[in-house]
Protein backbone atom coordinates (compact mmCIF):
# COMPACT_ATOMS: atom_id res chain seq x y z
CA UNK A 1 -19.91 -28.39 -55.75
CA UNK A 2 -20.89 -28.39 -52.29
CA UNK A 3 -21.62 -32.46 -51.48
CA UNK A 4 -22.82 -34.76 -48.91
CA UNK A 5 -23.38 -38.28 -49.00
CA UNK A 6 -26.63 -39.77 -47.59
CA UNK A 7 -29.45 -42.29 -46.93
CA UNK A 8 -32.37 -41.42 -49.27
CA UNK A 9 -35.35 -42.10 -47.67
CA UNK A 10 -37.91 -44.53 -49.45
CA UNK A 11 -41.11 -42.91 -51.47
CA UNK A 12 -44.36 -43.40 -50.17
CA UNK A 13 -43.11 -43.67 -46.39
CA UNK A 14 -42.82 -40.01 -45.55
CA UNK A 15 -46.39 -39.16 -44.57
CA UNK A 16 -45.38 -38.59 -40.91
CA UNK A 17 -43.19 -35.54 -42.26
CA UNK A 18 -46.21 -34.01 -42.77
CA UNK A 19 -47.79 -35.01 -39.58
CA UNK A 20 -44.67 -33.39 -37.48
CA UNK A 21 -44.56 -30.61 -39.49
CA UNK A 22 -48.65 -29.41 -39.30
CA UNK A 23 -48.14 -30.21 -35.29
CA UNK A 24 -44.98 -28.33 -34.54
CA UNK A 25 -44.96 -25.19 -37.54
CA UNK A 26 -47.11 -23.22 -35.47
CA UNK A 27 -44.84 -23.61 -32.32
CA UNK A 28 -41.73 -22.73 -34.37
CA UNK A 29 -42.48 -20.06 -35.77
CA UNK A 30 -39.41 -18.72 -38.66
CA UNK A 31 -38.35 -22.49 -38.86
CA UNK A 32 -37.20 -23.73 -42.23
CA UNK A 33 -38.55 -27.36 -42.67
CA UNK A 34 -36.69 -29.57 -45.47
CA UNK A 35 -39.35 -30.51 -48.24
CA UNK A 36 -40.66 -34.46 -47.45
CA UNK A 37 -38.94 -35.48 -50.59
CA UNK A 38 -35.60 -33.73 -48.66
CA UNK A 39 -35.61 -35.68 -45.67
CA UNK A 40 -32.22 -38.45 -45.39
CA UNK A 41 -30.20 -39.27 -42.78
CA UNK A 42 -27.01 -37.76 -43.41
CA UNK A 43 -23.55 -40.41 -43.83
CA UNK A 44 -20.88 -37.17 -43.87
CA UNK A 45 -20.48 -33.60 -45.38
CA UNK A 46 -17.76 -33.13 -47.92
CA UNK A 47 -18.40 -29.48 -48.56
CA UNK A 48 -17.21 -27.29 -51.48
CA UNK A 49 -15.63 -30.35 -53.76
CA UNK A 50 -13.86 -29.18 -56.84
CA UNK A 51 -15.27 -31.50 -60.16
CA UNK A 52 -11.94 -32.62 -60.75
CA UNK A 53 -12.01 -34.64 -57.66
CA UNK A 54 -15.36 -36.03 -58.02
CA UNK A 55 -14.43 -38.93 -59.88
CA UNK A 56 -11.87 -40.10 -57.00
CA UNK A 57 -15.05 -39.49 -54.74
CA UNK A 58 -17.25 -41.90 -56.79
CA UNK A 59 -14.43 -44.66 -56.91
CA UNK A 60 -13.91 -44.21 -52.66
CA UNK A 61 -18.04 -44.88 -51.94
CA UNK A 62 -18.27 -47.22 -55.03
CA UNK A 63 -15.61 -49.55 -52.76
CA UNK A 64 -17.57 -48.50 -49.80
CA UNK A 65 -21.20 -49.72 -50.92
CA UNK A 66 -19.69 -53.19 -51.92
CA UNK A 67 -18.58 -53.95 -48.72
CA UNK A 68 -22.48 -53.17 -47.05
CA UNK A 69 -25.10 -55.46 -47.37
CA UNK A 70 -28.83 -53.75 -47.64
CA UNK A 71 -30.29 -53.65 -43.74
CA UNK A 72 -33.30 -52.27 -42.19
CA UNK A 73 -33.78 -48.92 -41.03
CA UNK A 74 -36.15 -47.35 -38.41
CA UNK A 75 -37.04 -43.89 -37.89
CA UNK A 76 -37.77 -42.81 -34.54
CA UNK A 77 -38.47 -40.58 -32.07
CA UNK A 78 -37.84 -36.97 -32.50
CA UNK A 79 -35.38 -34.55 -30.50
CA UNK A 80 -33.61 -31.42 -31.02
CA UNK A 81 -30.16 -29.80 -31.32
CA UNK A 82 -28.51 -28.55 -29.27
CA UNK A 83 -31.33 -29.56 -26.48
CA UNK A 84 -35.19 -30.05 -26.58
CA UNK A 85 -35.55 -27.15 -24.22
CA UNK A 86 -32.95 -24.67 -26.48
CA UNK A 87 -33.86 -26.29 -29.90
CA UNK A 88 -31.94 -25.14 -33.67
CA UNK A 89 -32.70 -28.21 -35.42
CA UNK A 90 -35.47 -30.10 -34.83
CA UNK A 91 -35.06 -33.96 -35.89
CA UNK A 92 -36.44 -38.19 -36.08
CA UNK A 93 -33.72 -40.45 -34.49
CA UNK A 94 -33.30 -43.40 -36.05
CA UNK A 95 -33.85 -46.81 -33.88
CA UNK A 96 -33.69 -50.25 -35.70
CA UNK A 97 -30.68 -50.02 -37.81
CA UNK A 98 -28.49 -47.56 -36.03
CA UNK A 99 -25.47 -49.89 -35.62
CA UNK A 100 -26.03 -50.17 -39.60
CA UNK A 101 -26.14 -46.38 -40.02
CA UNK A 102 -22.98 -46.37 -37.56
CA UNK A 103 -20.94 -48.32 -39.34
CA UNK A 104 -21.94 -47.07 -42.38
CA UNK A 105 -20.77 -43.99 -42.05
CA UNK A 106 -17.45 -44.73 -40.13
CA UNK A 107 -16.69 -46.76 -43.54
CA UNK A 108 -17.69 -43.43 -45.43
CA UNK A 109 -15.68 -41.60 -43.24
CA UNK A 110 -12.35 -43.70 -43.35
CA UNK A 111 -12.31 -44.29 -46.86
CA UNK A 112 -12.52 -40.26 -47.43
CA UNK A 113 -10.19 -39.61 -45.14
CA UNK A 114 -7.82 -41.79 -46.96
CA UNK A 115 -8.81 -39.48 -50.00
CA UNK A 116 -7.32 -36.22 -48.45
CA UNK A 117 -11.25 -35.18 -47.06
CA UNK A 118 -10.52 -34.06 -43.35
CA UNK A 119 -12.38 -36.00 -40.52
CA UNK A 120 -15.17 -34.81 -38.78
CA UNK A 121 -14.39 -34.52 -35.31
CA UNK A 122 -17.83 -34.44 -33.75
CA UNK A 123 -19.33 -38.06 -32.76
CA UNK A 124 -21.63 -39.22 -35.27
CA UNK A 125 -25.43 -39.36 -34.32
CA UNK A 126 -27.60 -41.00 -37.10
CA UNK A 127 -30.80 -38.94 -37.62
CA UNK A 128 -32.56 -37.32 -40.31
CA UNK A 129 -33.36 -33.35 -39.93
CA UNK A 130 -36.91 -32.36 -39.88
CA UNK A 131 -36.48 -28.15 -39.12
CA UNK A 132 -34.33 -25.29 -38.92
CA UNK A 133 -34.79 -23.35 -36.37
CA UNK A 134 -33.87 -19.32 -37.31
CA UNK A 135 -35.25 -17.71 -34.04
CA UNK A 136 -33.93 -18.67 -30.91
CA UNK A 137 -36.55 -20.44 -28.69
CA UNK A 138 -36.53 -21.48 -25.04
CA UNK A 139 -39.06 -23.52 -23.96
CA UNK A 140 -40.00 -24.91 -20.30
CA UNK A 141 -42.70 -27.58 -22.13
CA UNK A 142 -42.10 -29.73 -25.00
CA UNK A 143 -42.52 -29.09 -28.01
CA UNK A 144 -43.95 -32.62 -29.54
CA UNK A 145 -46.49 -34.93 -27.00
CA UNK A 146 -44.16 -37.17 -24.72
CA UNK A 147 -44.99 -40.10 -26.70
CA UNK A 148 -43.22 -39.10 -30.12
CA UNK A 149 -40.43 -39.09 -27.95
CA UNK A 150 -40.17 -42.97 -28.58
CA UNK A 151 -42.80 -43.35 -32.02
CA UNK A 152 -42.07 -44.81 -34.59
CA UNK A 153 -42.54 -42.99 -37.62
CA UNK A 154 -41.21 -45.35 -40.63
CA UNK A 155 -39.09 -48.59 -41.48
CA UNK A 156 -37.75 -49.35 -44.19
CA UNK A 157 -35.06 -50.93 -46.21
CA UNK A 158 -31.95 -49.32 -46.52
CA UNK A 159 -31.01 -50.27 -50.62
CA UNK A 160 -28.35 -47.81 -51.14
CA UNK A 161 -26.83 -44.63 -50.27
CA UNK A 162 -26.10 -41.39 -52.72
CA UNK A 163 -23.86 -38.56 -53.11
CA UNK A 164 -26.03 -35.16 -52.77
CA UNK A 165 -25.40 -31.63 -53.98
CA UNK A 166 -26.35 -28.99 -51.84
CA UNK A 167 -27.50 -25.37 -53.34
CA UNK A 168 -28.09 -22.80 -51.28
CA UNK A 169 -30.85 -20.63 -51.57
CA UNK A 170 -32.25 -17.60 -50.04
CA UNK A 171 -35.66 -19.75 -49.37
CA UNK A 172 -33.53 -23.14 -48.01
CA UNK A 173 -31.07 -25.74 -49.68
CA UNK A 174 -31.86 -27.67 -52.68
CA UNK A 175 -30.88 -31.11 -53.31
CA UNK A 176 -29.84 -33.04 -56.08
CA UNK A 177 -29.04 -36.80 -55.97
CA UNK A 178 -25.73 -37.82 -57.77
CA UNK A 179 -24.50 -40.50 -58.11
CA UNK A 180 -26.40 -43.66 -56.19
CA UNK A 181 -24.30 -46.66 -54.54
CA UNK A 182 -26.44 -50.17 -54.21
CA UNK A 183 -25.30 -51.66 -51.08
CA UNK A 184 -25.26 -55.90 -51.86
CA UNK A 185 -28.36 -58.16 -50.52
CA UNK A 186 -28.98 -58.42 -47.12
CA UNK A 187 -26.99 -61.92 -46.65
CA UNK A 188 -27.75 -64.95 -43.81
């Protein structure tokens, strides 16, 4: 099974997905964009995990999730690996909430580290993906008006986090939602 665990994003506040995606499709053309219902800010890849470990998976984020309280979460801004001017992946940055998102995922990280997953070694930057870019573009202009640069495109409560399966297919990745971890009410 090739897993991920991620922030789900909340139903009913993913209408600017569409927005980005009628502006900027013409622009890149050959991208892959990840269906609206697709779109989470990822906590750490796994990778191929055989099923017999999956059950020591579920009891290392089950341990995680109690020790998170629910916190807010704002998406915004968009930018671009590796650079805006030499973009792959096109993506919304997340604002309010990052620290959360941080910390989150170092907990994610540590705890599956301690259950034989390696560590990824590249610094974590908390965004959701919007595109895939397959042809190489170079571009002197942006792609996106200046001001999405710092727009906020949605808020909302982050309830929980979930362990995804990945399938590839020839047309783009399919997700399924696994198992889902309630993080414990937002205290104070």
């Amino acid at each position: 099974m090739r897993l991920f665990v991620a922030i789900p994003p909340v139903s009913g506040s993913l209408g600017w997905v569409r927005e980005v995606k009628d502006l900027l499709r013409p622009r890149l053309r050959g991208s892959r964009w990840v269906d609206e219902e697709n779109v989470h800010v990822t906590l750490k890849f796994l990778g191929e995990v055989p099923v017999e470990r999956l059950d020591q998976v579920e009891s290392v984020l089950s341990g995680v999730a109690r020790s998170f309280s629910e916190f807010p979460l704002e998406l915004k801004g968009l930018g671009a690996f590796p650079s805006v001017k030499r973009p792959q992946i096109v993506w919304a940055g997340v604002g309010e909430g990052s620290s959360s998102v941080v910390s989150l995922a170092a907990a994610v990280e540590e705890a599956l580290e301690t259950a034989g997953f390696v560590r990824e070694e590249r610094t974590f930057h908390p965004h959701a993906t919007l595109a895939r870019i397959k042809e190489p573009v170079v571009r002197r202009e942006s792609l996106w008006p200046p001001e999405w640069n710092t727009r906020r495109f949605s808020v909302f409560t982050v309830r929980n986090f979930c362990l995804m399966e990945s399938r590839l297919r020839p047309e783009g990745p399919v997700y399924q939602k696994g198992k889902n971890y309630l993080l414990g009410p937002r205290r104070g």
